[in-house]
C-alpha atoms as a PDB file:
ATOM      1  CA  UNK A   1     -45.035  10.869  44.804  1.00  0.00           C
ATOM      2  CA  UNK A   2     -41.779  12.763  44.096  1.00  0.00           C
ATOM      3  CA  UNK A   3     -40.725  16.396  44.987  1.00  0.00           C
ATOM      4  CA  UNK A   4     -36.829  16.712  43.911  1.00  0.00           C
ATOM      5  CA  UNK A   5     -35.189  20.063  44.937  1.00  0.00           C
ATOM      6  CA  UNK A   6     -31.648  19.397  44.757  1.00  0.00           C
ATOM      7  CA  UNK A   7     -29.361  16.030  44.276  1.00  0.00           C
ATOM      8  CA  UNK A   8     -29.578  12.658  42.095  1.00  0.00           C
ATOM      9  CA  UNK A   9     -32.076  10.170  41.852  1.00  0.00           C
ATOM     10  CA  UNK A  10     -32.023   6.769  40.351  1.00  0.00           C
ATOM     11  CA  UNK A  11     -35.341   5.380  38.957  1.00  0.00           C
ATOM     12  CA  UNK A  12     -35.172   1.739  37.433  1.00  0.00           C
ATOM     13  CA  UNK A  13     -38.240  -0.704  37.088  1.00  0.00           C
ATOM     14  CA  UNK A  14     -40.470   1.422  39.158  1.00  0.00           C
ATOM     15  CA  UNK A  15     -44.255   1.847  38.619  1.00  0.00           C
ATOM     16  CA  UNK A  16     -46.242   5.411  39.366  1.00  0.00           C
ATOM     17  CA  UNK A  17     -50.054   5.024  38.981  1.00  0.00           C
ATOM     18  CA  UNK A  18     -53.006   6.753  40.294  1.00  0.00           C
ATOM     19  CA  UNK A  19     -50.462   9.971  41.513  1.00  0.00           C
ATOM     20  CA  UNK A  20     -52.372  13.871  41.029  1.00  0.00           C
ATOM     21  CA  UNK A  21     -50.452  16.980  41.989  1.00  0.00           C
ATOM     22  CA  UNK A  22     -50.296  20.793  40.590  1.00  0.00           C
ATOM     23  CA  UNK A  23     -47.506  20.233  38.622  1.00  0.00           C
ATOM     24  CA  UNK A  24     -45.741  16.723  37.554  1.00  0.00           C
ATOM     25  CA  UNK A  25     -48.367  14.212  38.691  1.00  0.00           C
ATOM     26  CA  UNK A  26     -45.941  11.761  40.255  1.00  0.00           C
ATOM     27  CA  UNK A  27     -42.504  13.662  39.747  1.00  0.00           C
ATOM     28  CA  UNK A  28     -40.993  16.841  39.930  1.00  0.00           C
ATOM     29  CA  UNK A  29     -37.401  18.267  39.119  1.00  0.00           C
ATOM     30  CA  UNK A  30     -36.484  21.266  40.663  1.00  0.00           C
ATOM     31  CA  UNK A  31     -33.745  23.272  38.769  1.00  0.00           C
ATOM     32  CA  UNK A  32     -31.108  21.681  41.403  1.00  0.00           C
ATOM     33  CA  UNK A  33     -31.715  17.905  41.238  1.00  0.00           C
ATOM     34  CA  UNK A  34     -30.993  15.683  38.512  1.00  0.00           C
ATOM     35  CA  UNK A  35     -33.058  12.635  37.510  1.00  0.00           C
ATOM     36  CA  UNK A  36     -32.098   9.074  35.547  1.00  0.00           C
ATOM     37  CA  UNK A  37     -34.737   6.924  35.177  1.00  0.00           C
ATOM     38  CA  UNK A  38     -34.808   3.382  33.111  1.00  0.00           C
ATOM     39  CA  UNK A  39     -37.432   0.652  32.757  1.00  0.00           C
ATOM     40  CA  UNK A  40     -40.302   2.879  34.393  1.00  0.00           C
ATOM     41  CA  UNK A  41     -43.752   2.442  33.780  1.00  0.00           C
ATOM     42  CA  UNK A  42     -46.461   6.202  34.639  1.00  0.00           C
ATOM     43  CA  UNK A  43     -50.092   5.156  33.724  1.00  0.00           C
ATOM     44  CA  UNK A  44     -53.040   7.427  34.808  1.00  0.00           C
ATOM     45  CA  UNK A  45     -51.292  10.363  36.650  1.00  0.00           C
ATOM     46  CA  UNK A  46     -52.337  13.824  36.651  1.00  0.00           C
ATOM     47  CA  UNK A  47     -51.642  17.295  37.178  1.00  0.00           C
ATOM     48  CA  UNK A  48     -52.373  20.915  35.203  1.00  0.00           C
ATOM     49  CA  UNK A  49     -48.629  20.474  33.178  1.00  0.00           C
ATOM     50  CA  UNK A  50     -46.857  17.364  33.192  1.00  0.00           C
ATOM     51  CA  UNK A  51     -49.800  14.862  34.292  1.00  0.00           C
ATOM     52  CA  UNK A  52     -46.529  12.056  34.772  1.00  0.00           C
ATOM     53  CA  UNK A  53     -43.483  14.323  35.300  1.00  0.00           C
ATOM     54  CA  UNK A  54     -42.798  18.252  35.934  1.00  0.00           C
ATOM     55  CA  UNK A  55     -38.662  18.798  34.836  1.00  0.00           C
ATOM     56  CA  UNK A  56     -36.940  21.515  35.271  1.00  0.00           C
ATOM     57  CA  UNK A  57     -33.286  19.759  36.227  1.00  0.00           C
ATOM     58  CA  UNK A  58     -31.381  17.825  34.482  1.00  0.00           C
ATOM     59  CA  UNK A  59     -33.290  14.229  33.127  1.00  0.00           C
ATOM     60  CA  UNK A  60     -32.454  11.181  31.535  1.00  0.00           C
ATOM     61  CA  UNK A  61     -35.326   8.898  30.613  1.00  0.00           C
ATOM     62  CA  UNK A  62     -34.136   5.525  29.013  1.00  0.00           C
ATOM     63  CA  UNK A  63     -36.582   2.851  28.070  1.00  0.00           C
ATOM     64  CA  UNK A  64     -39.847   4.263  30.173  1.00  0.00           C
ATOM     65  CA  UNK A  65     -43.543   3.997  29.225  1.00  0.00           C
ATOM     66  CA  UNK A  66     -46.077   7.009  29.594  1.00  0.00           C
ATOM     67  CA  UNK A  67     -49.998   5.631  29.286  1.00  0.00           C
ATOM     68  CA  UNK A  68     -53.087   7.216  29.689  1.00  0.00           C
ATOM     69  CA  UNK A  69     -51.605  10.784  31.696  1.00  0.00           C
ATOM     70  CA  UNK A  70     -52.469  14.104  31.825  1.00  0.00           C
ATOM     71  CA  UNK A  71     -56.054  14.847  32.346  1.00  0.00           C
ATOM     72  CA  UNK A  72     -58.683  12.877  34.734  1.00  0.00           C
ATOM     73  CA  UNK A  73     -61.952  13.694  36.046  1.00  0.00           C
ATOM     74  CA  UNK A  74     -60.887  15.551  38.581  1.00  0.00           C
ATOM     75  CA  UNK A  75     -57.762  17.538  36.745  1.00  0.00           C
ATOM     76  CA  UNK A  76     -57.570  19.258  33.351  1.00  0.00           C
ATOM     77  CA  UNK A  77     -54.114  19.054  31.782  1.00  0.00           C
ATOM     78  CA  UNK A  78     -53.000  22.322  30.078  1.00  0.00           C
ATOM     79  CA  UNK A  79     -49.607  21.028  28.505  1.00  0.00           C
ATOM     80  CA  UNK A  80     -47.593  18.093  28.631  1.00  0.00           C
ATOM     81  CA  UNK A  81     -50.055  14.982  29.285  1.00  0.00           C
ATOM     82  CA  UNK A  82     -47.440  12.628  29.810  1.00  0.00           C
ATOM     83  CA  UNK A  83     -43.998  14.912  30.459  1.00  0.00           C
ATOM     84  CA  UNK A  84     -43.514  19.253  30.735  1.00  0.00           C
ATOM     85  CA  UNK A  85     -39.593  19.723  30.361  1.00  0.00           C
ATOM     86  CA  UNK A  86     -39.756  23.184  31.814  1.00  0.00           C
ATOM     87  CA  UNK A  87     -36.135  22.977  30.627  1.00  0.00           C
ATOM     88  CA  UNK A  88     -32.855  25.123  32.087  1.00  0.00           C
ATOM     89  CA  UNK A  89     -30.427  25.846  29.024  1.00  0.00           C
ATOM     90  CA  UNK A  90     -27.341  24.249  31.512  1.00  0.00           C
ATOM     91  CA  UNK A  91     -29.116  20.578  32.086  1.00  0.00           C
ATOM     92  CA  UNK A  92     -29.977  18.515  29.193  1.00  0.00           C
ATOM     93  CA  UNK A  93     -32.977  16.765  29.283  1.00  0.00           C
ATOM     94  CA  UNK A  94     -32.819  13.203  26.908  1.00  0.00           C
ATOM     95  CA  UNK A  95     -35.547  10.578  26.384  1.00  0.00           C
ATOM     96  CA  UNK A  96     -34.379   7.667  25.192  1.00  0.00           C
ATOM     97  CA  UNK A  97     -36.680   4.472  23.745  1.00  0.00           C
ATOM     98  CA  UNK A  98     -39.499   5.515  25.709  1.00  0.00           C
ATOM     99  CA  UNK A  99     -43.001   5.217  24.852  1.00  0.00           C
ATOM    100  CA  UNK A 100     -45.864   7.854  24.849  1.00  0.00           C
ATOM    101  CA  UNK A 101     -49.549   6.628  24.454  1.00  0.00           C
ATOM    102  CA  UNK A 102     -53.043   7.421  24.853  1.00  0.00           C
ATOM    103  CA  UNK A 103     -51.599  10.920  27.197  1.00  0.00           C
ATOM    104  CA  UNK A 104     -53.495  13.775  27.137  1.00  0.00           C
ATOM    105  CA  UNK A 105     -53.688  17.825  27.326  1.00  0.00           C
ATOM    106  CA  UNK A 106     -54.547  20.988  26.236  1.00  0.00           C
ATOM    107  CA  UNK A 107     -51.201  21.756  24.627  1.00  0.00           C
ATOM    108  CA  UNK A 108     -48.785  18.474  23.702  1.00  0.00           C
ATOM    109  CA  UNK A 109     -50.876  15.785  24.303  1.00  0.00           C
ATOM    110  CA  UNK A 110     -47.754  13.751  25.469  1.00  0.00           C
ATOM    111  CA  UNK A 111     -44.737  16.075  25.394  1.00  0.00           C
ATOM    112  CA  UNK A 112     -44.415  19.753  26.071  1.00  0.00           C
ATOM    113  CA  UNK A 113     -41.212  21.636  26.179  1.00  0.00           C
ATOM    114  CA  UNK A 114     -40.926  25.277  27.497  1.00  0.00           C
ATOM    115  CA  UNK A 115     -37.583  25.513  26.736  1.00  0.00           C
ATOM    116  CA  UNK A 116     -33.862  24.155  27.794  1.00  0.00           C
ATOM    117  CA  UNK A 117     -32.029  21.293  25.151  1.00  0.00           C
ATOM    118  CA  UNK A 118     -33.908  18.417  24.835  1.00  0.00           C
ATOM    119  CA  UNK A 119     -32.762  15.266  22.456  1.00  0.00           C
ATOM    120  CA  UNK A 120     -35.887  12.546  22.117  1.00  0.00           C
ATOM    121  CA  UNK A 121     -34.370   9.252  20.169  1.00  0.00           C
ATOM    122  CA  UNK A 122     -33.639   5.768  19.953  1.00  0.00           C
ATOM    123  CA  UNK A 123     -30.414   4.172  19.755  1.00  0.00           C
ATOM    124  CA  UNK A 124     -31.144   0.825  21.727  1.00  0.00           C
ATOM    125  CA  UNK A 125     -32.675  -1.427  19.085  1.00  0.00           C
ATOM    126  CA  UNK A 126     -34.494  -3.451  21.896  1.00  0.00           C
ATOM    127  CA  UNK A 127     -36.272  -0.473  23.020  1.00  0.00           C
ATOM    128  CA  UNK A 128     -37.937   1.485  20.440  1.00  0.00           C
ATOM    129  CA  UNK A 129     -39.457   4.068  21.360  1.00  0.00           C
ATOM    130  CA  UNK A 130     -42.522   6.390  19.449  1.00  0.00           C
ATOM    131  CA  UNK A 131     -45.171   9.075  20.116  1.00  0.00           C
ATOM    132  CA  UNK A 132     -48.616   7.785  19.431  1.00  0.00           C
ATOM    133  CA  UNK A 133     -52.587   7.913  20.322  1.00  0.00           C
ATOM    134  CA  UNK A 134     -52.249  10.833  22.227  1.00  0.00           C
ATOM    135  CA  UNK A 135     -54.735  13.734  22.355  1.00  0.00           C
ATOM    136  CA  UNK A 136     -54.445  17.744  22.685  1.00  0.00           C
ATOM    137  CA  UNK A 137     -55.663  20.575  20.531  1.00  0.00           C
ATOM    138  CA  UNK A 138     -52.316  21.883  19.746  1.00  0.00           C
ATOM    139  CA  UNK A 139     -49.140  19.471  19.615  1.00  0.00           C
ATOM    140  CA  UNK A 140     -51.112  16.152  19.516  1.00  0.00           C
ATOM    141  CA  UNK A 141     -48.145  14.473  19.675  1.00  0.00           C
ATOM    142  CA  UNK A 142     -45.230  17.193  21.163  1.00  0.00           C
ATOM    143  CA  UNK A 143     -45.763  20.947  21.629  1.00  0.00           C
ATOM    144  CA  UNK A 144     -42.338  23.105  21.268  1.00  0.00           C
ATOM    145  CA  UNK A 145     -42.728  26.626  22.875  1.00  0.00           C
ATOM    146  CA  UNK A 146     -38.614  27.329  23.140  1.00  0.00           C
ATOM    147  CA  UNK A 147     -36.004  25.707  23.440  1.00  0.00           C
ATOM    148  CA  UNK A 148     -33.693  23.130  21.042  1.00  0.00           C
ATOM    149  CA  UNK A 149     -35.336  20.123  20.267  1.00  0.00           C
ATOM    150  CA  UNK A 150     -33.752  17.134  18.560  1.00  0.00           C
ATOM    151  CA  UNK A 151     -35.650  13.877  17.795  1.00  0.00           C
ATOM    152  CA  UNK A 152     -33.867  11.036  16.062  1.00  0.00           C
ATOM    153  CA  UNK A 153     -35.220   7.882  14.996  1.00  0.00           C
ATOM    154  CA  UNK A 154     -38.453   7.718  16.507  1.00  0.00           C
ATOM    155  CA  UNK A 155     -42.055   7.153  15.098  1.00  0.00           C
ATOM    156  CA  UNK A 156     -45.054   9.711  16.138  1.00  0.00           C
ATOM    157  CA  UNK A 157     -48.159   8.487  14.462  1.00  0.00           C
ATOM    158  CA  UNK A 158     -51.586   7.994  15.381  1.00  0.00           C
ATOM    159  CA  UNK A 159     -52.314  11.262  17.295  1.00  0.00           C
ATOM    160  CA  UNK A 160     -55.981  12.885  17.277  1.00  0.00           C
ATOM    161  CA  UNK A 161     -58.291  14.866  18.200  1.00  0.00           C
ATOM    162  CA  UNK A 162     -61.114  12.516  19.876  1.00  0.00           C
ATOM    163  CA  UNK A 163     -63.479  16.184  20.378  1.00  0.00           C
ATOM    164  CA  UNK A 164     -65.242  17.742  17.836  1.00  0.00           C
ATOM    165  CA  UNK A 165     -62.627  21.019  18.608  1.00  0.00           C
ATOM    166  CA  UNK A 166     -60.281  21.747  15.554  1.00  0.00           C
ATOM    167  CA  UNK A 167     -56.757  21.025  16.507  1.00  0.00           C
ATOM    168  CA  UNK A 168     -53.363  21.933  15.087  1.00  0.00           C
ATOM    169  CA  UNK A 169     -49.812  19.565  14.590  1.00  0.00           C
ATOM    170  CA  UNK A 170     -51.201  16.204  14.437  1.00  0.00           C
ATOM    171  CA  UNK A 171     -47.573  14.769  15.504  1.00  0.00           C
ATOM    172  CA  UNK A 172     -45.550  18.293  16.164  1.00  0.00           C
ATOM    173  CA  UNK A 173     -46.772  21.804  16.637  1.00  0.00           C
ATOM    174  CA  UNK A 174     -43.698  24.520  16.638  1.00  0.00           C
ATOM    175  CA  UNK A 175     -44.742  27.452  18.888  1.00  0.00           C
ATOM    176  CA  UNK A 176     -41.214  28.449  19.384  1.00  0.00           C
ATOM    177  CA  UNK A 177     -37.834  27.690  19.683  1.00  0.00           C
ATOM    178  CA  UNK A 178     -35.715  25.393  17.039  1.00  0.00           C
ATOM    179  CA  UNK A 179     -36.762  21.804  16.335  1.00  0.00           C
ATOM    180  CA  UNK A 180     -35.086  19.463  14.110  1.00  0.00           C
ATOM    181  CA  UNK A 181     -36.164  15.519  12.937  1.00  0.00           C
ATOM    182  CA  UNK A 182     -34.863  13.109  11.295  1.00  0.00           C
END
């Protein structure tokens, strides 16, 4: 749906569904552009990493909801069902209130991140956001492979393994990099 190479792009109350690409099933950020989305809804997209979103740019995502991404019958997701922050240690990448559920992959069922900053919380008591239902065999929830990862205040519950596969960090699986919750 979205290719960004360079520039800023303002998402609010807009609905991607259905959307399949190679990487980022309805958007991706190249290492140029810069992307603020609020009120967003990504159901049923797919691609091999980021079934919803590819990002390597800088992102905001405030208030969004990621259902049922990642892999389809015609694409298997490898990492990040819902969201791959490819990451660029210059451009912070923040999700803010936003939901993950039912997403799936190979590696972070909902949320993988390569590497860059990346600060996952909620400070809008309207719009709380969590991690939850998703499926992958490692990082049910969120796989960490590099980077800095901060997550404040936000619930990740609920993730499994629906396959008879063994599979590893039920809400967080730490590959690499530095993570830090609270």
């Amino acid at each position: 749906a979205i290719y960004q190479t360079a520039g800023t792009i303002l998402l609010k109350k807009t609905t991607f569904t259905g959307n399949n690409a190679e990487n980022g099933g309805a958007i991706y950020v190249c290492d140029e552009g810069s992307i603020e989305m609020s009120d967003s809804a990504f159901t049923q997209n797919s691609s091999y990493k980021g079934g919803a979103m590819y990002a390597i740019g800088q992102t905001t995502i405030i208030g969004c909801s990621f259902n049922e991404n990642g892999n389809s019958l015609e694409t298997t997701c490898n990492a990040g069902g819902a969201v791959y922050f490819a990451g660029n240690e210059t451009k912070p990448i923040e999700v803010n209130g936003s939901t993950f559920t039912k997403n799936s992959a190979n590696l972070g069922g909902a949320v993988y991140v390569e590497k860059g900053d990346v600060t996952i919380r909620n400070t809008n008591a309207d719009k709380k956001g969590y991690i939850t239902e998703n499926t992958a065999i490692y990082g049910l929830g969120l796989y960490v492979n590099g980077g800095n990862v901060v997550v404040l205040s936000y619930t990740i519950s609920a993730n499994t393994n629906s396959d008879e596969e063994s599979s590893f960090g039920g809400g967080v699986y730490v590959f690499g990099g530095n993570v830090s919750l609270s």
